[in-house]
C-alpha atoms as a PDB file:
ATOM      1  CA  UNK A   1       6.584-105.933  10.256  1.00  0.00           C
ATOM      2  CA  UNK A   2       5.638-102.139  11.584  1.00  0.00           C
ATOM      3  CA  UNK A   3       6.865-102.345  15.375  1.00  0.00           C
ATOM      4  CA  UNK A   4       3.165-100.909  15.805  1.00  0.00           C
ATOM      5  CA  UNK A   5       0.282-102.637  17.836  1.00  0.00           C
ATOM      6  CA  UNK A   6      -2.468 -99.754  16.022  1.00  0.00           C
ATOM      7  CA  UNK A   7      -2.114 -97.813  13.039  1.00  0.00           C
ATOM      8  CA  UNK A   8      -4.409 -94.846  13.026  1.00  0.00           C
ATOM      9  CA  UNK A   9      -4.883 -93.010   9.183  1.00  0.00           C
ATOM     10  CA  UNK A  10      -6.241 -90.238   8.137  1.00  0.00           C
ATOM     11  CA  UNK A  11      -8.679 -90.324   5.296  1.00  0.00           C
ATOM     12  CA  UNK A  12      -9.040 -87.051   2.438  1.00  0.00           C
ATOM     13  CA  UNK A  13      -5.666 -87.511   1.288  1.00  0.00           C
ATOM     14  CA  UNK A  14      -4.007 -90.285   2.554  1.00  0.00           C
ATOM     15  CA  UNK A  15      -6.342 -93.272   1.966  1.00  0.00           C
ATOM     16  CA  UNK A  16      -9.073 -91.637  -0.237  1.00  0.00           C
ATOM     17  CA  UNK A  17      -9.121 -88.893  -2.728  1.00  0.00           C
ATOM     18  CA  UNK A  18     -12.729 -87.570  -2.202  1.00  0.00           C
ATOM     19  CA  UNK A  19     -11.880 -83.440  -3.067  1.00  0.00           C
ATOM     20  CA  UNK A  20     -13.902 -83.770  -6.436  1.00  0.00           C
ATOM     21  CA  UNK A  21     -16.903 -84.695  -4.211  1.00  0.00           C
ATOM     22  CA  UNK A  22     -16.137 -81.809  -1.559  1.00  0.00           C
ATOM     23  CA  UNK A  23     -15.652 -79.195  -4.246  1.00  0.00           C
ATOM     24  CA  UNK A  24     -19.164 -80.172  -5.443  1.00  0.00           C
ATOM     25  CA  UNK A  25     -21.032 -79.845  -2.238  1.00  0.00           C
ATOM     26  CA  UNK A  26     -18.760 -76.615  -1.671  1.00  0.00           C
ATOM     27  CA  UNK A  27     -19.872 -75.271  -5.044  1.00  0.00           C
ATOM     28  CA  UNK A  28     -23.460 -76.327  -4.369  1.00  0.00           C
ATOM     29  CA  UNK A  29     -23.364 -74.270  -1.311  1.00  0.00           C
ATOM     30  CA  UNK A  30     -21.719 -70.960  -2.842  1.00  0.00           C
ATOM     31  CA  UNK A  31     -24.604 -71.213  -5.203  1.00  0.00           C
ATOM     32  CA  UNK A  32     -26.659 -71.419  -3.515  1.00  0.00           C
ATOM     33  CA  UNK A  33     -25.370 -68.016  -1.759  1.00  0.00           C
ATOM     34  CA  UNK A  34     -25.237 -66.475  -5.030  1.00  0.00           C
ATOM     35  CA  UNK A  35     -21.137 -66.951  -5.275  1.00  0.00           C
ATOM     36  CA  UNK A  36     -19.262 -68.305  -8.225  1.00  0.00           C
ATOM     37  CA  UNK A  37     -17.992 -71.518  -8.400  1.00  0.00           C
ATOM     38  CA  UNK A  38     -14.033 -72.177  -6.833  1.00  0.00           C
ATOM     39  CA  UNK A  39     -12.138 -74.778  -8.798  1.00  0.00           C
ATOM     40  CA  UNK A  40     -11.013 -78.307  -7.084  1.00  0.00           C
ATOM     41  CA  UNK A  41      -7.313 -77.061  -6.374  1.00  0.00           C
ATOM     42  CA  UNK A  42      -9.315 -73.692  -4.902  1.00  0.00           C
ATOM     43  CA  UNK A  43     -11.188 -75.852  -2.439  1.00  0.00           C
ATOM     44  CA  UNK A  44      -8.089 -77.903  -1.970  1.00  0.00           C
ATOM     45  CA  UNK A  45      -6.547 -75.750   0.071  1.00  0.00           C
ATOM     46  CA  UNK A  46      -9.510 -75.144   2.306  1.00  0.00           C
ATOM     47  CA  UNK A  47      -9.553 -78.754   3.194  1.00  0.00           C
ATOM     48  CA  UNK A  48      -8.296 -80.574   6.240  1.00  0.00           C
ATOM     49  CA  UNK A  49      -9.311 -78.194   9.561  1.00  0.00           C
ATOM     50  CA  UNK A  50     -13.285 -79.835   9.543  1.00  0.00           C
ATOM     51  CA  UNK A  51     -16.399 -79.217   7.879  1.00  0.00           C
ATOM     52  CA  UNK A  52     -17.366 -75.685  10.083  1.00  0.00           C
ATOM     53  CA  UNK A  53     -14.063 -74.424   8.705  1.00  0.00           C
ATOM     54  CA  UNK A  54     -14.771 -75.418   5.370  1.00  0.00           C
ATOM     55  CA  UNK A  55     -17.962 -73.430   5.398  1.00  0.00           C
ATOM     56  CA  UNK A  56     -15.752 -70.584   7.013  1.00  0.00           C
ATOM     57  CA  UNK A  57     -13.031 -70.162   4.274  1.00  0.00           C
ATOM     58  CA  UNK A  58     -14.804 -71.623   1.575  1.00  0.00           C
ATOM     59  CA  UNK A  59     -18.181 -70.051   1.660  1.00  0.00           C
ATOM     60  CA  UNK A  60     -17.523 -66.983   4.297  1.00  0.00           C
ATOM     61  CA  UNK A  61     -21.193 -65.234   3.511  1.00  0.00           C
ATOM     62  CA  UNK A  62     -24.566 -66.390   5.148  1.00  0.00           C
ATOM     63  CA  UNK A  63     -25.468 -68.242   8.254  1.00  0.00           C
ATOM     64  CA  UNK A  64     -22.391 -70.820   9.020  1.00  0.00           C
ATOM     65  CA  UNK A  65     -25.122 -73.360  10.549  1.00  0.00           C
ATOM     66  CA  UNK A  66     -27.387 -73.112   7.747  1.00  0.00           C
ATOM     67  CA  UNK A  67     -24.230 -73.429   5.022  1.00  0.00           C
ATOM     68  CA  UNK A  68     -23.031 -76.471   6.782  1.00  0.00           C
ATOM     69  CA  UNK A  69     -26.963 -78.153   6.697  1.00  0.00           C
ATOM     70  CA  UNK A  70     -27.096 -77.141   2.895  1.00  0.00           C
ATOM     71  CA  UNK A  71     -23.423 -79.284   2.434  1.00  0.00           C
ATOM     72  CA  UNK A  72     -24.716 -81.835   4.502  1.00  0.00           C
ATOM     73  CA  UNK A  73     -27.631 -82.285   2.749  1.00  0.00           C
ATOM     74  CA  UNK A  74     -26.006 -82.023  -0.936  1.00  0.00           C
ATOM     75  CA  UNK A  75     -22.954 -84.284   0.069  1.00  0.00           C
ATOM     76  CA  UNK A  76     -24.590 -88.106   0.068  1.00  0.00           C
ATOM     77  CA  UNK A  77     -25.343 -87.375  -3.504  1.00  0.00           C
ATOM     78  CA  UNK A  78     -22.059 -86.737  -4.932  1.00  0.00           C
ATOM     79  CA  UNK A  79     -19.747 -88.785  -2.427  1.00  0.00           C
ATOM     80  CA  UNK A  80     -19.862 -91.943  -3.611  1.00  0.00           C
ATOM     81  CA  UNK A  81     -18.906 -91.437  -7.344  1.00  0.00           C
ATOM     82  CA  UNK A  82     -16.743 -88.576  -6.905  1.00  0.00           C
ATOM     83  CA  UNK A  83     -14.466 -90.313  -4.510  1.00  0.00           C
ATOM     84  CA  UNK A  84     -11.591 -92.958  -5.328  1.00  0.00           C
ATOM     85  CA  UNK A  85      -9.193 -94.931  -3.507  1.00  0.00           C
ATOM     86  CA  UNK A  86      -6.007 -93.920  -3.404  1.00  0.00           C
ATOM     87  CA  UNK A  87      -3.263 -95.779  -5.112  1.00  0.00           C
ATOM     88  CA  UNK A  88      -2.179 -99.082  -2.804  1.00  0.00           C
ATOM     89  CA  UNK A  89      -4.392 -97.961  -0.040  1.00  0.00           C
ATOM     90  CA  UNK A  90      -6.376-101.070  -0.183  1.00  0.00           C
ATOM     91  CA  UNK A  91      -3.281-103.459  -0.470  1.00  0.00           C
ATOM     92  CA  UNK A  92      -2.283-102.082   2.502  1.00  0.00           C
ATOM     93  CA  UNK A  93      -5.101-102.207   4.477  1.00  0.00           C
ATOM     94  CA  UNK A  94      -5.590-105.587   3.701  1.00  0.00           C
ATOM     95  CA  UNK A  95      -1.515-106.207   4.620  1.00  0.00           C
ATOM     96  CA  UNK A  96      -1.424-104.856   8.301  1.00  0.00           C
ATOM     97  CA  UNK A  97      -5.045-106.010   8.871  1.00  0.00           C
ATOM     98  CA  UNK A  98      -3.237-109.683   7.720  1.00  0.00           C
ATOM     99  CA  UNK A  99      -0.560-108.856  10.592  1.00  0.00           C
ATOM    100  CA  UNK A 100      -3.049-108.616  13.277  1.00  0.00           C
ATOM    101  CA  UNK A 101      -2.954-104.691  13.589  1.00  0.00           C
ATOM    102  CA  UNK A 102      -5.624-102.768  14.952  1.00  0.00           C
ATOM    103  CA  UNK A 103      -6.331-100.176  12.454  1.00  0.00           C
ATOM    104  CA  UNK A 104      -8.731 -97.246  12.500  1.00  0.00           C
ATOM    105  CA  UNK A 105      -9.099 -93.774  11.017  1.00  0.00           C
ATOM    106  CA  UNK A 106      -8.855 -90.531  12.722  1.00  0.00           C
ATOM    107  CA  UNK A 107      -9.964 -87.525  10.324  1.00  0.00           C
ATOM    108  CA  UNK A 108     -12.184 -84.396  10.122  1.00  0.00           C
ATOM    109  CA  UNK A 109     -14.304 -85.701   8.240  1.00  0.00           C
ATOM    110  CA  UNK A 110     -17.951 -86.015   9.579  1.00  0.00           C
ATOM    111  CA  UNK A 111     -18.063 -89.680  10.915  1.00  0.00           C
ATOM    112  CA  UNK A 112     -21.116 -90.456   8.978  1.00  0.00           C
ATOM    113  CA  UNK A 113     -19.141 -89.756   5.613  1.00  0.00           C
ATOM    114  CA  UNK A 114     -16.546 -91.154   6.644  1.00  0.00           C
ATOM    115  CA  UNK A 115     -18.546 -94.647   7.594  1.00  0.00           C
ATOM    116  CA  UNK A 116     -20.292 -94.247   4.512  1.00  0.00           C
ATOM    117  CA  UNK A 117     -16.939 -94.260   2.400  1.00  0.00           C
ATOM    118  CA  UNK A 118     -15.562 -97.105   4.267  1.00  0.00           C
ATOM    119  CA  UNK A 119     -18.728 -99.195   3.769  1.00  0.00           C
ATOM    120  CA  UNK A 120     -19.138 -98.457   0.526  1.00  0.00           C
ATOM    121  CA  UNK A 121     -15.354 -99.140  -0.496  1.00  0.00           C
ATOM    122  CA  UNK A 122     -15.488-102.329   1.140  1.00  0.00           C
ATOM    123  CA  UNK A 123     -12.472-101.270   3.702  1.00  0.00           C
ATOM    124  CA  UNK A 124     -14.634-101.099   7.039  1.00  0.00           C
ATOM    125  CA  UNK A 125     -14.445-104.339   8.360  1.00  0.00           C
ATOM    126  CA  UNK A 126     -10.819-103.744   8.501  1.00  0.00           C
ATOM    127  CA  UNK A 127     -11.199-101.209  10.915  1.00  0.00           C
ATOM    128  CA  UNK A 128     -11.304-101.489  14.615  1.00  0.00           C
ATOM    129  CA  UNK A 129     -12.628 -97.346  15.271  1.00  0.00           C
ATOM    130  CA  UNK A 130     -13.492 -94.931  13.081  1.00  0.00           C
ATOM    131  CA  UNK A 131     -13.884 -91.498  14.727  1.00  0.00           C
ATOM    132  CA  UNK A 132     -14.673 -87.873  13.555  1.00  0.00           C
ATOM    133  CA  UNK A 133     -14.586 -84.596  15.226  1.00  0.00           C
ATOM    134  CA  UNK A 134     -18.394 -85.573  16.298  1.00  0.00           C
ATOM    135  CA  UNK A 135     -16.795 -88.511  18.817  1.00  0.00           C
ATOM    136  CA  UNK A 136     -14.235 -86.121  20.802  1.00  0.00           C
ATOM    137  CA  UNK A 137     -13.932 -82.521  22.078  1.00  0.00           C
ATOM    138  CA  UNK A 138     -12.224 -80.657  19.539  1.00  0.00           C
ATOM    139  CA  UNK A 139     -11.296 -81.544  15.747  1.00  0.00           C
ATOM    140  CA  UNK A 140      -7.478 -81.924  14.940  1.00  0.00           C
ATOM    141  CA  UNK A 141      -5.294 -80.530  15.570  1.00  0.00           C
ATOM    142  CA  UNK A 142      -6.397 -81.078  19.272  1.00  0.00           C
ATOM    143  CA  UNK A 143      -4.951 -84.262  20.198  1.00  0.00           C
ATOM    144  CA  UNK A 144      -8.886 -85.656  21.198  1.00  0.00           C
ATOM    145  CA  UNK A 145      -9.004 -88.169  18.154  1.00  0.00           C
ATOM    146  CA  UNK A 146      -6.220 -90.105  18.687  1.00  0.00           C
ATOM    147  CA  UNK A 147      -6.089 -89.831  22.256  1.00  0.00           C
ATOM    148  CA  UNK A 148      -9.820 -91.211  22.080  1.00  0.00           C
ATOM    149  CA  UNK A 149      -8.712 -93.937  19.215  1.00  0.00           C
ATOM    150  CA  UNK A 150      -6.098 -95.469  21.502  1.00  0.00           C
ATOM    151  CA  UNK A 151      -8.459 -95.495  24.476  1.00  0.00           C
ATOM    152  CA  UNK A 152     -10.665 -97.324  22.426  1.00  0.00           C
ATOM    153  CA  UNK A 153      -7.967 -99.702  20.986  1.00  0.00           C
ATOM    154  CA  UNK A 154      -6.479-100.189  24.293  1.00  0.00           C
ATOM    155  CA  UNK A 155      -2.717 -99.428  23.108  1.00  0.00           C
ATOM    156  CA  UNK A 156      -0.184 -96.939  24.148  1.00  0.00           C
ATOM    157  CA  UNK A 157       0.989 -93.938  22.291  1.00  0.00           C
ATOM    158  CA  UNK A 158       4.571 -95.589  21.896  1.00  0.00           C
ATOM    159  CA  UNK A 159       2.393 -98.577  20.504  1.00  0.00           C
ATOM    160  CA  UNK A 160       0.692 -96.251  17.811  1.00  0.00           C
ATOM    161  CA  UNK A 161       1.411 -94.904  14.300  1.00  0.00           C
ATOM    162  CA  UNK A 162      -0.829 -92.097  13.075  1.00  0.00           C
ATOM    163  CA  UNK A 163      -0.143 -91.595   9.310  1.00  0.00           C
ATOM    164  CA  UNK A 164      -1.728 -88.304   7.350  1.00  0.00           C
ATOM    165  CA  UNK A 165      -0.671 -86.077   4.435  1.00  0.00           C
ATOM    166  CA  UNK A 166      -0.906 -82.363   6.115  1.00  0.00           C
ATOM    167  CA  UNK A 167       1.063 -80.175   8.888  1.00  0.00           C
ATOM    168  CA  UNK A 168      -2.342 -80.456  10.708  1.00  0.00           C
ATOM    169  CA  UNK A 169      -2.076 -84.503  10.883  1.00  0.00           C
ATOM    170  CA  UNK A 170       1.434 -84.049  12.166  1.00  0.00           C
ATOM    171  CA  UNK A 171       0.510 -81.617  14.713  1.00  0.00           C
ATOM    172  CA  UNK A 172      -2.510 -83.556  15.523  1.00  0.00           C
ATOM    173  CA  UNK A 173       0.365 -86.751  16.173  1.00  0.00           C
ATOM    174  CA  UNK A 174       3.114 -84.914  18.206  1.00  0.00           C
ATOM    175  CA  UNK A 175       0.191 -83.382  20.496  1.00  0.00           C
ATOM    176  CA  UNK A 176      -0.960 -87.072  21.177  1.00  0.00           C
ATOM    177  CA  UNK A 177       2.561 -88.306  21.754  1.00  0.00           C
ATOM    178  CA  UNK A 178       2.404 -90.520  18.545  1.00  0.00           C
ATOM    179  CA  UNK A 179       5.189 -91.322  16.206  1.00  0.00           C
ATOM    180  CA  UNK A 180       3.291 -89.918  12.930  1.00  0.00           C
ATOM    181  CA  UNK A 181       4.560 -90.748   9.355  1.00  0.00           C
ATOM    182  CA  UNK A 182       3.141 -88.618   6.480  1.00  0.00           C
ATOM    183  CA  UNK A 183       2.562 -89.292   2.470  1.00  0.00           C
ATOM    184  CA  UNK A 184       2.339 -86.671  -0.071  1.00  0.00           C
ATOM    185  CA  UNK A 185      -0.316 -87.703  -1.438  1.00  0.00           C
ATOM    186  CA  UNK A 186      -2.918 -85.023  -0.710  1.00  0.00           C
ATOM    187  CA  UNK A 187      -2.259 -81.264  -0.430  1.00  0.00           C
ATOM    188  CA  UNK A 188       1.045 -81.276   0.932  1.00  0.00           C
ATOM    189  CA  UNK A 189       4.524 -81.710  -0.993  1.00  0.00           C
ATOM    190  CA  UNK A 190       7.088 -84.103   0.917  1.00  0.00           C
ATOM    191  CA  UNK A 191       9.075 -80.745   1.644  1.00  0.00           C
ATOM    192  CA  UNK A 192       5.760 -78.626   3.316  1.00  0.00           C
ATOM    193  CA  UNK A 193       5.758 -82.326   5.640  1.00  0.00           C
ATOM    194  CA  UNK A 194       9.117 -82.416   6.899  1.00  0.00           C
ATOM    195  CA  UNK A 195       7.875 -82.339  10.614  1.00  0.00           C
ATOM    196  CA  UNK A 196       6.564 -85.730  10.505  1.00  0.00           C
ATOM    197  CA  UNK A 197       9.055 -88.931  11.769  1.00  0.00           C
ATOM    198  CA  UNK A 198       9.231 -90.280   8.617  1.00  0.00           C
ATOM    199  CA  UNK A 199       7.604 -89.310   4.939  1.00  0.00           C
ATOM    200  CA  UNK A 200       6.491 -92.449   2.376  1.00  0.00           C
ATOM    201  CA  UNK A 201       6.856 -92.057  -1.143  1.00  0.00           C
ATOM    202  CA  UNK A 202       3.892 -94.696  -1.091  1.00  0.00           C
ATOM    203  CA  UNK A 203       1.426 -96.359   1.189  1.00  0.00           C
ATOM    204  CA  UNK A 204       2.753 -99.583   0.840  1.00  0.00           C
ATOM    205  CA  UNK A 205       5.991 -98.880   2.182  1.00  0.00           C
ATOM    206  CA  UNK A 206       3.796 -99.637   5.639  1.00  0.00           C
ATOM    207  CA  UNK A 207       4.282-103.624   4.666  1.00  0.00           C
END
């Protein structure tokens, strides 16, 4: 067994693959400004710094707070069926949740999709926290998420494995003192991830 109390995940990426959905709302968005459409790997590599700096890079014309409402408001209708589970990311779930670990997710997604996701997949009564950039002070890679997810899971950072699939989850893990393992699984090729303690070929390598 993982010599872990908690294991903290990220979500686009590493548990879910929801950028078909994202792309969608983005596109929405830039047509609504009057800008062509970007294609999935385009919006790809936007992904993974929060929903303001999605609107930033992504969409870069037009009020940001008004770009942000209109993806808001276009997302709950293409999340659910553009947005899969990732290969053994329910298997493991299940596994560590069947070794007594405290599991939750840290991401920047906004906490209401990412609640919505986890209901709707089936996977949230698995989880002890589930926290967005909404819950702390600052989205990752500020340390707040997991600093906040361990407060709320009463363990230590020596106690805690964060796992993601970017540089930013890696940073977002050394700043919070974590030991952070990373799958390329997302945006990121094993060799862009070499920071992190350890990289999986596959969730279930975690059981």
């Amino acid at each position: 067994m993982l010599p872990f109390r908690a294991v903290l995940f990220d979500l686009d990426g590493t548990l879910i693959d929801s950028f078909a959905a994202i792309a969608a709302s983005v596109n929405h968005v830039r047509a609504w400004r009057g800008l062509g459409p970007l294609s999935e790997k385009e919006v790809m590599g936007y992904v993974g710094r929060g929903a303001v700096r999605l609107m930033a890079d992504a969409i870069g014309v037009g009020d940001p707070a008004e770009n942000l409402a209109a993806y808001s408001a276009h997302h709950p209708s293409v999340i659910r069926p553009l947005t899969r589970l990732l290969p053994n990311a329910r298997e493991t779930l299940v596994a560590l949740h069947g070794q007594g670990k405290l599991l939750g997710i840290c991401s920047n997604k906004p906490v209401a999709f990412t609640r919505e996701l986890m209901d709707h997949l089936g996977l949230i009564g698995l989880l002890s926290t589930v926290l967005g950039p909404e819950d702390v002070g600052r989205p990752k890679p500020a340390p707040d998420m997991l600093v906040e997810g361990m407060r709320r899971l009463k363990v230590s950072p020596t106690e805690t494995l964060y796992v993601g699939d970017m540089t930013v989850d890696i940073d977002t893990g050394r700043a919070a003192g974590v030991t952070v393992w990373a799958v390329p699984t997302g945006i990121q090729s094993a060799e862009q991830l070499g920071g992190a303690n350890r990289i999986l070929s596959s969730l279930n390598e975690l059981t």
